[in-house]
PDB file of N, CA and C in Angstrom:
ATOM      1  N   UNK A   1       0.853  -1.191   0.000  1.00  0.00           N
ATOM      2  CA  UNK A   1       0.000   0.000   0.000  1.00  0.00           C
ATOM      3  C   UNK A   1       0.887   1.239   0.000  1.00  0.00           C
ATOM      4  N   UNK A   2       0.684   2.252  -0.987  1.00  0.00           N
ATOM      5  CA  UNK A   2       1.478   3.244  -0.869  1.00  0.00           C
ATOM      6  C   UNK A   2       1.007   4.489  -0.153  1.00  0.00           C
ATOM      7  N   UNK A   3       1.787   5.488   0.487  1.00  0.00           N
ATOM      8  CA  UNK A   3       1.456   6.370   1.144  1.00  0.00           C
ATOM      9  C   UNK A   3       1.302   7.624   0.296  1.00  0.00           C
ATOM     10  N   UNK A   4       0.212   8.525   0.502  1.00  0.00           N
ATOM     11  CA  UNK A   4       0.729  10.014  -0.294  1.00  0.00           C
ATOM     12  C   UNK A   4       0.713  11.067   0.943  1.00  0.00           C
ATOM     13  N   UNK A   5       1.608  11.774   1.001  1.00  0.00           N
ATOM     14  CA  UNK A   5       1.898  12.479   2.127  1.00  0.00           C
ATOM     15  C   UNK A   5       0.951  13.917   1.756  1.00  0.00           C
ATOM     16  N   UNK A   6       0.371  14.669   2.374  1.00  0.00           N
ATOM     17  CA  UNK A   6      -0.252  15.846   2.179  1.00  0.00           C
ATOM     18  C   UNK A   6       1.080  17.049   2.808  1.00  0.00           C
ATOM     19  N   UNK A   7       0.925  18.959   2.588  1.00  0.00           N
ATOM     20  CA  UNK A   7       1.545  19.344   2.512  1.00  0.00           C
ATOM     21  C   UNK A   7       1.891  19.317   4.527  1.00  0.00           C
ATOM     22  N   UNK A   8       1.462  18.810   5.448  1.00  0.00           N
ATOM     23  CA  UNK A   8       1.727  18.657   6.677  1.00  0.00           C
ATOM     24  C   UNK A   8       2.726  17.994   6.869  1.00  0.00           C
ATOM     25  N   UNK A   9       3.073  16.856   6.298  1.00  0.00           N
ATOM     26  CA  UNK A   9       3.483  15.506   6.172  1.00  0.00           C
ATOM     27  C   UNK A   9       4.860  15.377   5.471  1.00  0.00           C
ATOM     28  N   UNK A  10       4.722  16.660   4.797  1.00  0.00           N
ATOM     29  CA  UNK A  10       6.049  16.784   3.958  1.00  0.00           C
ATOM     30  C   UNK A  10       6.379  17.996   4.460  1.00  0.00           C
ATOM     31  N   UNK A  11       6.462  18.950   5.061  1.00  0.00           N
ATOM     32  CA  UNK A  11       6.613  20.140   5.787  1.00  0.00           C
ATOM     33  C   UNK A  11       7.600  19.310   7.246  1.00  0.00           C
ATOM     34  N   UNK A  12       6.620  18.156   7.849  1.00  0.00           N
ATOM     35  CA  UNK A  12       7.179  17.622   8.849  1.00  0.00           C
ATOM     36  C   UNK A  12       8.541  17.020   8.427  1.00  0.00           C
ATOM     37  N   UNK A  13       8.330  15.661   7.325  1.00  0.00           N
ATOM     38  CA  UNK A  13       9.361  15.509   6.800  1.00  0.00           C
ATOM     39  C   UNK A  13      10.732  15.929   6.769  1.00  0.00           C
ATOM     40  N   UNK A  14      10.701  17.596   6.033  1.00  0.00           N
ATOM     41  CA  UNK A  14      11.998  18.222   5.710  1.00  0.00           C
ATOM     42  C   UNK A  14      12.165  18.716   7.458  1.00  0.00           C
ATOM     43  N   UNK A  15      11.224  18.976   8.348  1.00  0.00           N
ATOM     44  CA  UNK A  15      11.973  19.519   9.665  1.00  0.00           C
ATOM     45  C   UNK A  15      12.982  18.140  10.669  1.00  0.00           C
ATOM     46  N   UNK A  16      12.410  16.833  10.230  1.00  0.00           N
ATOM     47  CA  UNK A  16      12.742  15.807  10.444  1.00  0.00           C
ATOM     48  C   UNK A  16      14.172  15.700   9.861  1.00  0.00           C
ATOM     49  N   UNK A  17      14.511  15.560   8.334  1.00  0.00           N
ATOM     50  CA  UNK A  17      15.707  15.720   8.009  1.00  0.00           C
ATOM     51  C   UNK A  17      16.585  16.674   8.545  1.00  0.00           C
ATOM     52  N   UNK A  18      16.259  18.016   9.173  1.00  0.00           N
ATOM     53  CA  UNK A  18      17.080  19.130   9.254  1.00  0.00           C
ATOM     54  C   UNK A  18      17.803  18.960  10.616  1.00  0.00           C
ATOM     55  N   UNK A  19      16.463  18.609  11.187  1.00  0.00           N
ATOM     56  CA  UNK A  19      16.826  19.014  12.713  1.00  0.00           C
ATOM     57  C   UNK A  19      16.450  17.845  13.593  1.00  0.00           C
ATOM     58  N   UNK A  20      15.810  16.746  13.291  1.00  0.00           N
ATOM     59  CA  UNK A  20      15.848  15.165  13.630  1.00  0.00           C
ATOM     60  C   UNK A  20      16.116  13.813  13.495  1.00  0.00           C
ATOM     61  N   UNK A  21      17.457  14.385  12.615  1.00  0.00           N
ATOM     62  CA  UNK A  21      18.003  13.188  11.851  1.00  0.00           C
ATOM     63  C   UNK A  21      18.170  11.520  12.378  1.00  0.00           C
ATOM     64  N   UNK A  22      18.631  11.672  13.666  1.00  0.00           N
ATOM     65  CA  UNK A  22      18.355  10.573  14.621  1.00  0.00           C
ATOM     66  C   UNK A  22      17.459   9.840  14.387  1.00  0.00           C
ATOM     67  N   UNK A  23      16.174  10.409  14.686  1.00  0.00           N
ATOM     68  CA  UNK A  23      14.541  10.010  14.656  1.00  0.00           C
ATOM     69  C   UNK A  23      14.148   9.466  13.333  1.00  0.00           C
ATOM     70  N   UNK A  24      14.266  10.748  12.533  1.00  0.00           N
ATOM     71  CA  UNK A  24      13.796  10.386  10.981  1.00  0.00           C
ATOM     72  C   UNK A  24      14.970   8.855  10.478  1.00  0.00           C
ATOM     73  N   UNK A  25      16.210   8.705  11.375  1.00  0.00           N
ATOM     74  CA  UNK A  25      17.235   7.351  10.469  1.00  0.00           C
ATOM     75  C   UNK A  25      16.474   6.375  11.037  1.00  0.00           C
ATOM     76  N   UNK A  26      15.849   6.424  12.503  1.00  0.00           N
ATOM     77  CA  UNK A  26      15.187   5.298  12.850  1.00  0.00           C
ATOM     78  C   UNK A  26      13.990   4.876  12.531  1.00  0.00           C
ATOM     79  N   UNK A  27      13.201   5.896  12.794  1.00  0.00           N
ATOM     80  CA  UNK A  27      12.102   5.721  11.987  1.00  0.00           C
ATOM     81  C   UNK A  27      11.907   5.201  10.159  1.00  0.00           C
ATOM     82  N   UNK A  28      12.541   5.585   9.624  1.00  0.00           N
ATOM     83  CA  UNK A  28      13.094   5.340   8.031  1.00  0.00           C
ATOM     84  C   UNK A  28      14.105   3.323   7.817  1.00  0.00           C
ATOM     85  N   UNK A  29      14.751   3.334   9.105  1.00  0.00           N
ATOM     86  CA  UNK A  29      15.111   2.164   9.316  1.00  0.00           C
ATOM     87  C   UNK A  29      14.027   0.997   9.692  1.00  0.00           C
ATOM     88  N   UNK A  30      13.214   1.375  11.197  1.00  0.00           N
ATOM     89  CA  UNK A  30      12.249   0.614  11.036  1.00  0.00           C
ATOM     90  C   UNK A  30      11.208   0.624  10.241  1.00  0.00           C
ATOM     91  N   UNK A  31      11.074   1.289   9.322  1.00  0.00           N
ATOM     92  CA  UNK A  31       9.446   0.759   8.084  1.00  0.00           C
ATOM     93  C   UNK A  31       8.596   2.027   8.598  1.00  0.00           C
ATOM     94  N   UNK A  32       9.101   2.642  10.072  1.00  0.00           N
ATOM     95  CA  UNK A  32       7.978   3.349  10.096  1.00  0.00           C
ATOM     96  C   UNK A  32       7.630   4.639   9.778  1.00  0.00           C
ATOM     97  N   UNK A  33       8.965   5.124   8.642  1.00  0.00           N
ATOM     98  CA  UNK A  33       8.650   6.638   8.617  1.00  0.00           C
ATOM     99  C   UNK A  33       7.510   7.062   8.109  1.00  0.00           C
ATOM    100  N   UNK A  34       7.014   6.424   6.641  1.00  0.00           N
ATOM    101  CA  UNK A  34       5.714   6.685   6.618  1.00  0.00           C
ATOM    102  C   UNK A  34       4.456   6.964   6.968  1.00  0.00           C
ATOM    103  N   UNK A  35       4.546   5.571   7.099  1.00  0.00           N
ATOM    104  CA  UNK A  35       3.168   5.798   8.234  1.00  0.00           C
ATOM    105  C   UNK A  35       3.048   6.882   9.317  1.00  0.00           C
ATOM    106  N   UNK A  36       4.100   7.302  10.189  1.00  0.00           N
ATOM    107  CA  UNK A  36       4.329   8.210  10.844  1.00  0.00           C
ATOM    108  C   UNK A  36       4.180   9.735  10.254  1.00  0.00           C
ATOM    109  N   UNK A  37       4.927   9.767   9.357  1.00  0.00           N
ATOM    110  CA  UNK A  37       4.745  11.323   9.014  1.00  0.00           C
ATOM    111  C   UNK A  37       3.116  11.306   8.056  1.00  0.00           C
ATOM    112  N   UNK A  38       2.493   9.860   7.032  1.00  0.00           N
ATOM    113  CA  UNK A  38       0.990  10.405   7.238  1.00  0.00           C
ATOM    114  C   UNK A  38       0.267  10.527   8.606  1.00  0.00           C
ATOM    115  N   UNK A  39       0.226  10.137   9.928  1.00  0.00           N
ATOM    116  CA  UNK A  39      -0.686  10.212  10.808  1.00  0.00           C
ATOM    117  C   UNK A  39      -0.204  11.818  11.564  1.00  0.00           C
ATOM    118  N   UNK A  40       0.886  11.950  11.130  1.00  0.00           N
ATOM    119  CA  UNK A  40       1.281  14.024  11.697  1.00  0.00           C
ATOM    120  C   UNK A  40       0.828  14.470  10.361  1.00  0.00           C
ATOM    121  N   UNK A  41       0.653  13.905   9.077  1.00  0.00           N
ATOM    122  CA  UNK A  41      -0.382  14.658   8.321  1.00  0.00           C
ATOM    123  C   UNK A  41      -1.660  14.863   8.493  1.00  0.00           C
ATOM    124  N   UNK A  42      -2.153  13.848   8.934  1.00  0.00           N
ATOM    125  CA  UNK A  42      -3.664  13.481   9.190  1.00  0.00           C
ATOM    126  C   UNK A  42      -4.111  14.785  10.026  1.00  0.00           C
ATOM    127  N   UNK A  43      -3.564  14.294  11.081  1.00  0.00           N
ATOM    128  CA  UNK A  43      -3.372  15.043  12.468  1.00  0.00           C
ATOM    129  C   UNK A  43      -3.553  16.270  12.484  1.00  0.00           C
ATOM    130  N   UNK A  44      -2.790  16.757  12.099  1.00  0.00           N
ATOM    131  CA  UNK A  44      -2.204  18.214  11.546  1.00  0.00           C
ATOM    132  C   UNK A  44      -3.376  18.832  10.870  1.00  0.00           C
ATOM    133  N   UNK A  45      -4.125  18.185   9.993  1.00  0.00           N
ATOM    134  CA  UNK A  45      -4.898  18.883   8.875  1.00  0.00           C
ATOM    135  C   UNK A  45      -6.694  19.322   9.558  1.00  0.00           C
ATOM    136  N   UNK A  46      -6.604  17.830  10.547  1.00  0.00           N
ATOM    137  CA  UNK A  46      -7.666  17.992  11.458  1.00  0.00           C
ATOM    138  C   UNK A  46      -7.876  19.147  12.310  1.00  0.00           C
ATOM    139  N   UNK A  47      -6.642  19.136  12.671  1.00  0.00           N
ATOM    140  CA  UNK A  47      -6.302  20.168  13.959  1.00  0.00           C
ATOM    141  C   UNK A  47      -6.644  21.570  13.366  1.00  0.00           C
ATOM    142  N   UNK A  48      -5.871  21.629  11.680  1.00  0.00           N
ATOM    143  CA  UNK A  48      -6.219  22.934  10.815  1.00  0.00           C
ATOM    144  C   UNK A  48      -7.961  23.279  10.803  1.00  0.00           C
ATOM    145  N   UNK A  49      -8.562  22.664  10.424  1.00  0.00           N
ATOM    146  CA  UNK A  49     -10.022  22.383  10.169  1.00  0.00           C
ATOM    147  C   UNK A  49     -10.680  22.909  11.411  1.00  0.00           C
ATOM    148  N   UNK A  50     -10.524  21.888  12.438  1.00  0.00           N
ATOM    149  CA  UNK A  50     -11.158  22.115  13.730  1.00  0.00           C
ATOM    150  C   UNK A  50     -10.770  23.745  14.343  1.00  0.00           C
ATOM    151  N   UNK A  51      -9.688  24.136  14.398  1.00  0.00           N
ATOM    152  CA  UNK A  51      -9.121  25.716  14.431  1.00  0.00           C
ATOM    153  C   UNK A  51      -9.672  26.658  14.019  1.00  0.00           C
ATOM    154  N   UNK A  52      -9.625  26.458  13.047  1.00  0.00           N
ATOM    155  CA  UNK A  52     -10.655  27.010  11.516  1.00  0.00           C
ATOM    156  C   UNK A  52     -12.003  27.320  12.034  1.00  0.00           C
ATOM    157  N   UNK A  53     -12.290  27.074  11.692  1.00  0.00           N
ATOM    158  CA  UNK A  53     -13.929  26.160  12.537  1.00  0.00           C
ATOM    159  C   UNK A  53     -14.342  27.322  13.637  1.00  0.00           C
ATOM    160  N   UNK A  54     -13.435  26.603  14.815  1.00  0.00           N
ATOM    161  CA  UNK A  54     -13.627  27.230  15.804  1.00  0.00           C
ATOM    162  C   UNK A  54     -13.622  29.242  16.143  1.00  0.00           C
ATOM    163  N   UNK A  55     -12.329  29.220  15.214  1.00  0.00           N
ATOM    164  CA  UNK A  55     -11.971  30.839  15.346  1.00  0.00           C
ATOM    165  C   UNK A  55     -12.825  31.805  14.227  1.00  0.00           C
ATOM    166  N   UNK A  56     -13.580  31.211  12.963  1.00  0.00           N
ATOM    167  CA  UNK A  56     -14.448  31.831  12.812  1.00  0.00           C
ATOM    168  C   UNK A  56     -15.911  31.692  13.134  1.00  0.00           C
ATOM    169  N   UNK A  57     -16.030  30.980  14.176  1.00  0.00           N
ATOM    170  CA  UNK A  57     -17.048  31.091  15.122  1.00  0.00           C
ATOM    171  C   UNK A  57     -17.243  32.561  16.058  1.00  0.00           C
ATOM    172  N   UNK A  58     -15.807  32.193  16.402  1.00  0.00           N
ATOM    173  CA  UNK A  58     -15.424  33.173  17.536  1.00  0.00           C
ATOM    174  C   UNK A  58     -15.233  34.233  17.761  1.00  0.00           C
ATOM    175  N   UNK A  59     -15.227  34.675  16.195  1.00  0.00           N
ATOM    176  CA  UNK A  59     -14.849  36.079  15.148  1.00  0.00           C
ATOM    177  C   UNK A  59     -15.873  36.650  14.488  1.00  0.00           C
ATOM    178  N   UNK A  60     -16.904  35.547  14.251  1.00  0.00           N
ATOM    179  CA  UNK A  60     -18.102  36.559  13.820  1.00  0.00           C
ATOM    180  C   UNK A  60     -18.373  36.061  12.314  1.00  0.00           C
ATOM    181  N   UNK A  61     -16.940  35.131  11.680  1.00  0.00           N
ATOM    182  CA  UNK A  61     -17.079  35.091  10.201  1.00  0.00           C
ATOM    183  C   UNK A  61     -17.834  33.972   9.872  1.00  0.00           C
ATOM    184  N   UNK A  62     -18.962  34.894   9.135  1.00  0.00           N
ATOM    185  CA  UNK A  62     -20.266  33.966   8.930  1.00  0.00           C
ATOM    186  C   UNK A  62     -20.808  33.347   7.831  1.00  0.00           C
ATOM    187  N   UNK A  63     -21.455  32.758   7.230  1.00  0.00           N
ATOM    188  CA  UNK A  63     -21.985  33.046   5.843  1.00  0.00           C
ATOM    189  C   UNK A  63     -22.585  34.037   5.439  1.00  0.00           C
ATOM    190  N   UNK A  64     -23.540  34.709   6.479  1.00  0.00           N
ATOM    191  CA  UNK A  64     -24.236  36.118   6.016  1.00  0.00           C
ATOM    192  C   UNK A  64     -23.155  36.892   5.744  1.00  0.00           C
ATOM    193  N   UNK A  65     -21.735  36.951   6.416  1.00  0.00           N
ATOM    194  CA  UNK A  65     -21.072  37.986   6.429  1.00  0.00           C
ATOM    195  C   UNK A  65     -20.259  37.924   4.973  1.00  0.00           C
ATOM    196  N   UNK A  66     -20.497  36.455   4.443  1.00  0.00           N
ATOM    197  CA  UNK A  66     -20.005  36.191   3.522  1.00  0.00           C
ATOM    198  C   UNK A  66     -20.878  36.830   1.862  1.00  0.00           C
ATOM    199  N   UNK A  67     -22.192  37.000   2.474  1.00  0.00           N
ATOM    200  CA  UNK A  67     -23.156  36.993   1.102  1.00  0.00           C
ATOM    201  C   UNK A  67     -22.992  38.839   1.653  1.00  0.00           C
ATOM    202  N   UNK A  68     -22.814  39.376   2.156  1.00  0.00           N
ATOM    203  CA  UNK A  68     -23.203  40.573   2.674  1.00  0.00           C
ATOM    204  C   UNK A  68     -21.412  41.577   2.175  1.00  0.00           C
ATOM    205  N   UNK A  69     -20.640  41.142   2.346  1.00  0.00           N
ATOM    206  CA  UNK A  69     -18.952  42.005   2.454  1.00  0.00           C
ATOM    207  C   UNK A  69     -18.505  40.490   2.000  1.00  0.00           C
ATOM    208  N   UNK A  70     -18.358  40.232   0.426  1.00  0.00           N
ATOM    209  CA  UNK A  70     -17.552  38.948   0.611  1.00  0.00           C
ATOM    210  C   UNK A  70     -16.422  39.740   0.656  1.00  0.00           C
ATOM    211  N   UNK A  71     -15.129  40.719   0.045  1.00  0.00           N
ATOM    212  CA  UNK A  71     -14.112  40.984   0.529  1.00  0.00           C
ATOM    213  C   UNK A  71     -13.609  41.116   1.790  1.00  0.00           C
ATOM    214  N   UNK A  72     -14.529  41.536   2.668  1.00  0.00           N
ATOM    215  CA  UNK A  72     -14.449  41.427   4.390  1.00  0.00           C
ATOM    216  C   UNK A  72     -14.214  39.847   4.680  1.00  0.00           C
ATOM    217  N   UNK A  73     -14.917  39.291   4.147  1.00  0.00           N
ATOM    218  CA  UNK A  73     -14.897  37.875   4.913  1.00  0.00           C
ATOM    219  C   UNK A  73     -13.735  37.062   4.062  1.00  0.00           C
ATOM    220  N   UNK A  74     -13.232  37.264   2.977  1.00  0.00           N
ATOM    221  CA  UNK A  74     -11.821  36.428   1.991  1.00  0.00           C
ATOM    222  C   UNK A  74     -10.890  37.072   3.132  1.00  0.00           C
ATOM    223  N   UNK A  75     -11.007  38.341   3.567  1.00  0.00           N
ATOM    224  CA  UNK A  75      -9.643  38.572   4.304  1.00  0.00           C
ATOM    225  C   UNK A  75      -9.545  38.183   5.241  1.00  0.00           C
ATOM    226  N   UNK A  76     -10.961  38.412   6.041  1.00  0.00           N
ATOM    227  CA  UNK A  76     -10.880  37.604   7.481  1.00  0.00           C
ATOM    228  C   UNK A  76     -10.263  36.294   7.417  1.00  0.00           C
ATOM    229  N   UNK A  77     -10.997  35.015   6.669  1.00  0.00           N
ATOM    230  CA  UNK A  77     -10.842  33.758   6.369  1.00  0.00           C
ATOM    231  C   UNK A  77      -9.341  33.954   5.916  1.00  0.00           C
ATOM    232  N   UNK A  78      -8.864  34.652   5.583  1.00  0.00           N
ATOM    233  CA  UNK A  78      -6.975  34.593   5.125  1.00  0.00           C
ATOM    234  C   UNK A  78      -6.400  34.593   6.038  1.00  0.00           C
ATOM    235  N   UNK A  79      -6.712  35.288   7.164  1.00  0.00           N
ATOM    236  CA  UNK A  79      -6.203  36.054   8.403  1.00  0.00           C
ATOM    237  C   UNK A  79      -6.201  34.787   9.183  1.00  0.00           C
ATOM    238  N   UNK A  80      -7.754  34.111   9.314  1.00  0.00           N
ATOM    239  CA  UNK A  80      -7.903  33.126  10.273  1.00  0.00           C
ATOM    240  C   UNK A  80      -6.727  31.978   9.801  1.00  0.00           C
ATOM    241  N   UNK A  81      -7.070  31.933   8.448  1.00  0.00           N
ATOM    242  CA  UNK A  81      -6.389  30.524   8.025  1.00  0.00           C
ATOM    243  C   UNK A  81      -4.575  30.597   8.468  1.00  0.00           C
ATOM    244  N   UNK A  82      -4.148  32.012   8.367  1.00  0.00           N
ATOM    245  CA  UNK A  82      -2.661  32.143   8.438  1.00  0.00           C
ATOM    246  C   UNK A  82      -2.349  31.670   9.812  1.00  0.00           C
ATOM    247  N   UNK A  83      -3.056  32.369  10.997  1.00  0.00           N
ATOM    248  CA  UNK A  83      -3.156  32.263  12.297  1.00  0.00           C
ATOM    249  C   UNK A  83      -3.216  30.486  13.009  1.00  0.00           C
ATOM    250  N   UNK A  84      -3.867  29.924  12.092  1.00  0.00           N
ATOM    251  CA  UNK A  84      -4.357  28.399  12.063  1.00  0.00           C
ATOM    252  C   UNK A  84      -3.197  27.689  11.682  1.00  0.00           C
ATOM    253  N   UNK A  85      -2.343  28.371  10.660  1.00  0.00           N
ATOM    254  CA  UNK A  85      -1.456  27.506   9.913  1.00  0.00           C
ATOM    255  C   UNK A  85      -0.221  27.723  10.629  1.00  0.00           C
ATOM    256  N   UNK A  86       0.259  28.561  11.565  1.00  0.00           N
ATOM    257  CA  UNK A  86       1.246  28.885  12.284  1.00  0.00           C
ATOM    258  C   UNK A  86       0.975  28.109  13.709  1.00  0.00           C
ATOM    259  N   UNK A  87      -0.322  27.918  14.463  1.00  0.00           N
ATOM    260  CA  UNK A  87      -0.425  27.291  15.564  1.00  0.00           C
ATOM    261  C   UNK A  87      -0.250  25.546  15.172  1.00  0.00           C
ATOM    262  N   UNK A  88      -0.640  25.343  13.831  1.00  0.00           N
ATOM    263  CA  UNK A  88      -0.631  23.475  13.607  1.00  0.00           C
ATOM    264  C   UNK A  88       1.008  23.557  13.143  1.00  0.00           C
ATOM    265  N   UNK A  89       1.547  24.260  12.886  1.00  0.00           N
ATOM    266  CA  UNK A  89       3.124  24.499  12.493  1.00  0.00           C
ATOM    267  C   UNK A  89       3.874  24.621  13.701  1.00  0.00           C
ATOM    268  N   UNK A  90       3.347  25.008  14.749  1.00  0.00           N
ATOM    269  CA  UNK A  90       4.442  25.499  16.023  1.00  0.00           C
ATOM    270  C   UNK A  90       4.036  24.041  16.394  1.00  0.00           C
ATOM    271  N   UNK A  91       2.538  23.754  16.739  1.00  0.00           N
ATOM    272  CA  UNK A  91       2.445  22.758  17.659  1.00  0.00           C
ATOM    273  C   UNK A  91       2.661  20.993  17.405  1.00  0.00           C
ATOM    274  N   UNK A  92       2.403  20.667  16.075  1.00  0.00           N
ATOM    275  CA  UNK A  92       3.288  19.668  15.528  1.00  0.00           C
ATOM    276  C   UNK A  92       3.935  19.286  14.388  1.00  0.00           C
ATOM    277  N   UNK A  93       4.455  20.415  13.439  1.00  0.00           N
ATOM    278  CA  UNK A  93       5.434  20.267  12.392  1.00  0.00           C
ATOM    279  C   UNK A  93       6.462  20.202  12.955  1.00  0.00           C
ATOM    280  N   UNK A  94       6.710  21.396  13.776  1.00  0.00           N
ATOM    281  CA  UNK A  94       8.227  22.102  14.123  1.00  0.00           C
ATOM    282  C   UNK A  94       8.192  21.821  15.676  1.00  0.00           C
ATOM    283  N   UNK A  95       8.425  20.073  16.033  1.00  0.00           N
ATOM    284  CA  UNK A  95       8.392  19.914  17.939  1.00  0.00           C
ATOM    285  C   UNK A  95       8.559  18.635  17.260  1.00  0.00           C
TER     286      UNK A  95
END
């Protein structure tokens, strides 16, 4: 069965080569790098989603706000998504 890594998974990857070489030789030795870096993809993308989710709840960004100011709400949703993509990046790409 082959794996396809999403951009979490390969983000993790190269921090693995850089700065966890240890980990990534063992992991890569026992069979398990794969599987490993898809389930910190998986992981990761959920965590994006659920974030997501949550902080334009929390913010107000709505669908009305969407049919009403869609430029208000593309920026918000940019804003949220950047904010989202730096907390699933601190908390398990780059650790």
């Amino acid at each position: 069965a082959s794996i396809t890594l999403g951009k979490w998974g390969m983000l993790h990857k190269d921090y693995l080569l850089k700065h966890k070489k240890v980990l990534f030789a063992t992991l890569l030795a026992e069979g398990k790098l794969w599987q490993y870096l898809a389930d910190i993809d998986t992981e990761a993308q959920q965590m994006f989603d659920m974030l997501v989710e949550q902080m334009q709840e929390s913010e107000g960004v709505t669908e009305k706000l969407k049919e009403e100011n869609q430029m208000e709400w593309v920026c918000r949703i940019q804003n949220i998504e950047a904010k989202t993509r730096e907390i699933v990046a601190t908390e398990l790409i780059y650790n």
